[in-house]
C-alpha atoms as a PDB file:
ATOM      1  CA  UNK A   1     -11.913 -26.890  27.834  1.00  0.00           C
ATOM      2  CA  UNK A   2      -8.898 -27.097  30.577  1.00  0.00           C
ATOM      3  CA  UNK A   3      -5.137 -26.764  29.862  1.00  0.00           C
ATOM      4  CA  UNK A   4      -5.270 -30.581  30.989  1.00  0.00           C
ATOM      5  CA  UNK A   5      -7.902 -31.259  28.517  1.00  0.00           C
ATOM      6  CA  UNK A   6      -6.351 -29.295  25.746  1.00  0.00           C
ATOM      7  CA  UNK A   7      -2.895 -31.431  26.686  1.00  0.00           C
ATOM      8  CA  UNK A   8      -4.957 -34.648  25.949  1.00  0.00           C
ATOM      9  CA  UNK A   9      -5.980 -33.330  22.291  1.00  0.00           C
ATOM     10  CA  UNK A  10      -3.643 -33.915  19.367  1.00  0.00           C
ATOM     11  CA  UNK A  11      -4.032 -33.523  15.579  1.00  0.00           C
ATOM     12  CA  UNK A  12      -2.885 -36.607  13.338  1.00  0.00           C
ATOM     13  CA  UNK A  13      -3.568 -38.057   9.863  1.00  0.00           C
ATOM     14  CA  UNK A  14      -7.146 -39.366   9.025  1.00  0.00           C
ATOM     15  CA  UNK A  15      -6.709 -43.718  10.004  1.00  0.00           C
ATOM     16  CA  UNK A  16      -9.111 -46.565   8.704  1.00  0.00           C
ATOM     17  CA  UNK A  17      -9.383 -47.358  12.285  1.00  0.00           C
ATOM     18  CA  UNK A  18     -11.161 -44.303  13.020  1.00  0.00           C
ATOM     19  CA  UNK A  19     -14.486 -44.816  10.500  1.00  0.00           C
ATOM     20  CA  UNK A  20     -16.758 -45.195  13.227  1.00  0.00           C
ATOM     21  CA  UNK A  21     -15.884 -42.038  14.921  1.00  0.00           C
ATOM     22  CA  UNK A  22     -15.359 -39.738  12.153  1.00  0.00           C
ATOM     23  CA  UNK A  23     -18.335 -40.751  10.090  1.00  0.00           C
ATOM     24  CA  UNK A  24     -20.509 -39.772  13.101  1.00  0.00           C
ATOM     25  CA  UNK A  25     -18.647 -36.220  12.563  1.00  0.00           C
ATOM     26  CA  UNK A  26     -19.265 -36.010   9.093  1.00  0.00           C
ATOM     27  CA  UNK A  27     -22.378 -37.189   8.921  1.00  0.00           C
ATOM     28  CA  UNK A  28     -23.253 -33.899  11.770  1.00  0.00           C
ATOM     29  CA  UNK A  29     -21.411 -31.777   9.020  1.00  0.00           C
ATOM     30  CA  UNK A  30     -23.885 -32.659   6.484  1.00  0.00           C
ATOM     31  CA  UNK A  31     -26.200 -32.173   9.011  1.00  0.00           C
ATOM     32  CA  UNK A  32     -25.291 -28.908   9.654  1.00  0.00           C
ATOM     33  CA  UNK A  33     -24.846 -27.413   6.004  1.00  0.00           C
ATOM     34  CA  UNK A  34     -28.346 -28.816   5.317  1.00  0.00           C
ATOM     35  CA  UNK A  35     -26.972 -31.849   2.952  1.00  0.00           C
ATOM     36  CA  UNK A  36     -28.487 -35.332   3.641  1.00  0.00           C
ATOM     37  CA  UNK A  37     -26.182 -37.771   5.301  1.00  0.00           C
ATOM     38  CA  UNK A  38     -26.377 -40.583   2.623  1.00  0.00           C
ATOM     39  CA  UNK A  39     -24.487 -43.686   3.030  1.00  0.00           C
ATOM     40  CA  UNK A  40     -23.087 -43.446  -0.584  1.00  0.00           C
ATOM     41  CA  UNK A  41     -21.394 -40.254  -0.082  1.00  0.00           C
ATOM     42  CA  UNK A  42     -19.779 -40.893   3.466  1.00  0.00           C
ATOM     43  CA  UNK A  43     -18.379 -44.035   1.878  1.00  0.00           C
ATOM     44  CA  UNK A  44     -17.160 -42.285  -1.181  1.00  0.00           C
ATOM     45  CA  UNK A  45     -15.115 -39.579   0.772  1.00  0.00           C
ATOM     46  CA  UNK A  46     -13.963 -42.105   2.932  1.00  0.00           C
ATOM     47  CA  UNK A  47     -12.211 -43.870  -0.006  1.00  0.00           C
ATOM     48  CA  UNK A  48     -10.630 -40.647  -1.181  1.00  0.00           C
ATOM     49  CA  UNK A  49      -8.883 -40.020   2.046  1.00  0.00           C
ATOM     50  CA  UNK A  50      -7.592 -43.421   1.911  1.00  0.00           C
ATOM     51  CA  UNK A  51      -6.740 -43.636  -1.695  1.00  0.00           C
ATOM     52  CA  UNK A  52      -3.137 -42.221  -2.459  1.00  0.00           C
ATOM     53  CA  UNK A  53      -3.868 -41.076  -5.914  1.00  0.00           C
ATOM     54  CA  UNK A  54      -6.739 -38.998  -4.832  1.00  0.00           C
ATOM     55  CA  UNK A  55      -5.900 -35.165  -3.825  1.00  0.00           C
ATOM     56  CA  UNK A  56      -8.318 -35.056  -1.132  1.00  0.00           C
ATOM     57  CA  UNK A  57      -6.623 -35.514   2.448  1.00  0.00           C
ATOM     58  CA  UNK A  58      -7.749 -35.421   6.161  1.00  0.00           C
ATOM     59  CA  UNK A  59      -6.684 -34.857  10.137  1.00  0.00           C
ATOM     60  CA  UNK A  60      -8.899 -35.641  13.110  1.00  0.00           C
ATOM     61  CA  UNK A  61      -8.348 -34.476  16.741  1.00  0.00           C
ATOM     62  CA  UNK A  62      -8.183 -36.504  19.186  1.00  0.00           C
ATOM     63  CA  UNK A  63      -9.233 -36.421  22.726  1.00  0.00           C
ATOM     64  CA  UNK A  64      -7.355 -38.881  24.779  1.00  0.00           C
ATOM     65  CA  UNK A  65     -10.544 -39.912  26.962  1.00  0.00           C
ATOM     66  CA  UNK A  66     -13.394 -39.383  24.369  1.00  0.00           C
ATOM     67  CA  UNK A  67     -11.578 -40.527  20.547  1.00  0.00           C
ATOM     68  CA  UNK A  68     -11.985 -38.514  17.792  1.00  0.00           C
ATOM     69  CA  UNK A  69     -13.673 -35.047  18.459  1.00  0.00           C
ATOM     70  CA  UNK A  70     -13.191 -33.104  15.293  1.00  0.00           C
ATOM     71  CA  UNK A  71     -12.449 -32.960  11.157  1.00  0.00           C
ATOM     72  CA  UNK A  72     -10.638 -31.567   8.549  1.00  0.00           C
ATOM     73  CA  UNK A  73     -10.310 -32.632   4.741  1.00  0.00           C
ATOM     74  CA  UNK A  74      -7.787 -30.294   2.319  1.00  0.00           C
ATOM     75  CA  UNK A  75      -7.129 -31.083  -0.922  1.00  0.00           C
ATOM     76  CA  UNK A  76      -4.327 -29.008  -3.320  1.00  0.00           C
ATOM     77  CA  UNK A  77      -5.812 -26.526  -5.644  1.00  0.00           C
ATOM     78  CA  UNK A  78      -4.027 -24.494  -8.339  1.00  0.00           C
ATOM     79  CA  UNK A  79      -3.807 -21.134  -7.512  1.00  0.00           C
ATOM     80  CA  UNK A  80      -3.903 -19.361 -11.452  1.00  0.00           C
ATOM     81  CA  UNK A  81      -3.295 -16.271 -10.055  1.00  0.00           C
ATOM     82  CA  UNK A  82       0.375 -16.722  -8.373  1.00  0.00           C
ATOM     83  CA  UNK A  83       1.248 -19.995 -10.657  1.00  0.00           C
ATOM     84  CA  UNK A  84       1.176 -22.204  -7.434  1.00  0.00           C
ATOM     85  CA  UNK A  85      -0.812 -25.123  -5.877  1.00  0.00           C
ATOM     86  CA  UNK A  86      -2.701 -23.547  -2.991  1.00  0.00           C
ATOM     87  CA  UNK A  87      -4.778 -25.913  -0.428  1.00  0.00           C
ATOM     88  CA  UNK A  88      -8.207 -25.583  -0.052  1.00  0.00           C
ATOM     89  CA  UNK A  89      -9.550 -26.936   3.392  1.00  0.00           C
ATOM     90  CA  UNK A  90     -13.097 -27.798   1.943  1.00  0.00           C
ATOM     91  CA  UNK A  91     -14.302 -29.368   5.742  1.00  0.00           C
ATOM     92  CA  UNK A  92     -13.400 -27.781   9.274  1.00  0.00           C
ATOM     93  CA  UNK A  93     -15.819 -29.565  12.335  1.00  0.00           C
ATOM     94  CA  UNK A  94     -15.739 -30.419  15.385  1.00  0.00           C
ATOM     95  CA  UNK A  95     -17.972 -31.770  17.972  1.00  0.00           C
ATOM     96  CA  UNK A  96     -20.606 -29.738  18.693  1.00  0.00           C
ATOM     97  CA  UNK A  97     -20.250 -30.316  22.839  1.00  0.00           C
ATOM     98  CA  UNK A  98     -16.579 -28.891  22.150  1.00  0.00           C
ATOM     99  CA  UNK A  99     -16.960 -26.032  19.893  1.00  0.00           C
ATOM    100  CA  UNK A 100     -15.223 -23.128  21.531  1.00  0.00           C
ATOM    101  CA  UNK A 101     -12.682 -25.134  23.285  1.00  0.00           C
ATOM    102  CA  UNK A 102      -9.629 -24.326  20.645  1.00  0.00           C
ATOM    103  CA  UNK A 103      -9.984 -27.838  18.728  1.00  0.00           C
ATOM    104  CA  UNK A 104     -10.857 -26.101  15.707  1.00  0.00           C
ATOM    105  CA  UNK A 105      -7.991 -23.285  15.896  1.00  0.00           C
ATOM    106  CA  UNK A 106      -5.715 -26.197  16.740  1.00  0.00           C
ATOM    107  CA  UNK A 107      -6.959 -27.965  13.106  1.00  0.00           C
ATOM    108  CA  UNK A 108      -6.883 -24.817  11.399  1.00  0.00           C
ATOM    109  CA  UNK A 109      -3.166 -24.591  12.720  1.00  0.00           C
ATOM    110  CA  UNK A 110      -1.990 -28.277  11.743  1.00  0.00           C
ATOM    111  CA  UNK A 111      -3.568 -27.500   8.138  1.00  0.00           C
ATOM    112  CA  UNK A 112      -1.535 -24.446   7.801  1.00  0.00           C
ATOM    113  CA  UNK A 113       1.607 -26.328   8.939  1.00  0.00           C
ATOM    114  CA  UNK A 114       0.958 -29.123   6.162  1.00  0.00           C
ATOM    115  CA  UNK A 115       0.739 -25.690   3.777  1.00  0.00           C
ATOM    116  CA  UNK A 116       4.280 -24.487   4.958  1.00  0.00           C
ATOM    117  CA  UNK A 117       6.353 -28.524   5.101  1.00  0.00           C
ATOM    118  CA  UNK A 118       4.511 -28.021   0.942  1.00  0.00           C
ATOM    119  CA  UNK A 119       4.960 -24.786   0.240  1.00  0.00           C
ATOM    120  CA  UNK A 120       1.428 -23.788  -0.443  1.00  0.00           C
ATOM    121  CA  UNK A 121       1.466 -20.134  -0.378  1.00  0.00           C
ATOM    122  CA  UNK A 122      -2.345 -20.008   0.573  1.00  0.00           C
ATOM    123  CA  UNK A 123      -4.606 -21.619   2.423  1.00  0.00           C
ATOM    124  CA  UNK A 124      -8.692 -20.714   1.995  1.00  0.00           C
ATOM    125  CA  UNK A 125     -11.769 -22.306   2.678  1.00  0.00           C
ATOM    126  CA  UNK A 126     -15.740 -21.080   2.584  1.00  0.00           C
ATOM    127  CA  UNK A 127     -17.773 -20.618   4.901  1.00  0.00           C
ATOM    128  CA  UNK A 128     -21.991 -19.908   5.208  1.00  0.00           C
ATOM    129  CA  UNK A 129     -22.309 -16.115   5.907  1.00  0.00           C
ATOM    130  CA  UNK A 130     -24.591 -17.056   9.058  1.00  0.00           C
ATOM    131  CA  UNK A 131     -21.751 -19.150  10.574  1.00  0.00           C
ATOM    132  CA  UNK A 132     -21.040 -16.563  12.876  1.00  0.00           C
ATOM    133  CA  UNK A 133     -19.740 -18.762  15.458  1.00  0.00           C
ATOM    134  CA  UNK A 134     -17.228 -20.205  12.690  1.00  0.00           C
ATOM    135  CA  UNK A 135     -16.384 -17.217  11.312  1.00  0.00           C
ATOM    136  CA  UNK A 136     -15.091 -16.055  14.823  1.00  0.00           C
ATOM    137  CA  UNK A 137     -12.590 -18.576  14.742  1.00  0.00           C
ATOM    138  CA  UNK A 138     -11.816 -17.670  11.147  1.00  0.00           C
ATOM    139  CA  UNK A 139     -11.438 -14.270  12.341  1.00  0.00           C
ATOM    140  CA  UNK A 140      -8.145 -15.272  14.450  1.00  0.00           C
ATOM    141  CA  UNK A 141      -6.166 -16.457  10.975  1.00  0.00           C
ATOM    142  CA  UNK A 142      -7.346 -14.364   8.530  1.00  0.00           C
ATOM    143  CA  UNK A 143      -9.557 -11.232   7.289  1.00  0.00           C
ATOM    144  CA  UNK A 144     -12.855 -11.881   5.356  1.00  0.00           C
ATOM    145  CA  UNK A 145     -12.298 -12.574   1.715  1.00  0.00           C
ATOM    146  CA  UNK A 146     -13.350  -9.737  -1.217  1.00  0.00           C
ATOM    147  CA  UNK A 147     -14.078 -13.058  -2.863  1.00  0.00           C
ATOM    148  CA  UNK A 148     -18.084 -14.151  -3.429  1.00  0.00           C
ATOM    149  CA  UNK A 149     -18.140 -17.519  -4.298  1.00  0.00           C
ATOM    150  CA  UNK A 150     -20.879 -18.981  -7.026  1.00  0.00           C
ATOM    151  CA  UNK A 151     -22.197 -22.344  -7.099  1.00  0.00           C
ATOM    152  CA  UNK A 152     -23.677 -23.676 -10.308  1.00  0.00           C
ATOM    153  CA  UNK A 153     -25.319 -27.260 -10.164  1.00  0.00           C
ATOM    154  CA  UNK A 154     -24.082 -29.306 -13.145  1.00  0.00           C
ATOM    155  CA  UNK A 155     -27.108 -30.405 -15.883  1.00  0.00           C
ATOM    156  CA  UNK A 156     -25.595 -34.053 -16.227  1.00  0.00           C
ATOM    157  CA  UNK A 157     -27.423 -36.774 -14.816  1.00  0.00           C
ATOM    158  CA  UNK A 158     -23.992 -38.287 -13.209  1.00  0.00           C
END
């Protein structure tokens, strides 16, 4: 990506008027974390990010010529440890034609800057170990975790 074309992208607040666009995304996120792209749970995270007594928020970038290019959802988390609200970005992605081109790093960025105007001390996120490309942009804002994390699938039928 050019200067020019990194002049064209800006980071704003998730808007009902981007669906189209940023289902496409997040359906290519599922996609790429192996998780079926059902029509149930695009709609479903789409209502959190629009309802204002759900925790979960979102940003998109936008490319002036080509709409929105990339994704991020962060929700508050309470950080036990320090007695403090942290933010957990649980979704970084951007389009895969434009990965490299500092559209991530510039979402990464924005999410941080939501973290300071809150005073979250601490902003995390997971990633898959083999997301090497990922993890090379994670590399720029912060070391690799001592943390493993553990995922246990619930027994309910919910």
């Amino acid at each position: 990506m050019t200067n020019r074309q990194k002049e064209l992208v800006s980071c704003r607040p998730v808007s009902k008027v981007d669906f189209a666009d940023w289902a496409k995304l997040f359906e290519g996120y599922l996609e790429f974390y192996h998780f079926p792209a059902e029509s149930e749970v695009i709609q479903r995270v789409w209502s959190w990010l629009h309802d204002p007594n759900h925790p979960m928020q979102g940003i998109v970038a936008e490319q002036e010529d080509e709409g929105v290019v990339g994704l991020a959802h962060y929700t508050t988390w309470p950080f036990t440890l320090v007695g403090s609200d942290a933010c957990y970005m649980s979704d970084l992605y951007t389009r895969e034609d434009l990965r490299g081109s500092g559209i991530g790093e510039m979402m990464i960025s924005e999410v941080q800057s939501e973290c300071d105007r809150n005073g979250w001390p601490l902003l995390f996120w997971l990633t898959q170990e083999t997301n090497y490309r990922g993890r090379g942009l994670y590399d720029k804002f912060a070391p690799k975790s001592e943390f493993v994390a553990y995922m246990l699938e619930s027994k309910s039928d919910d």
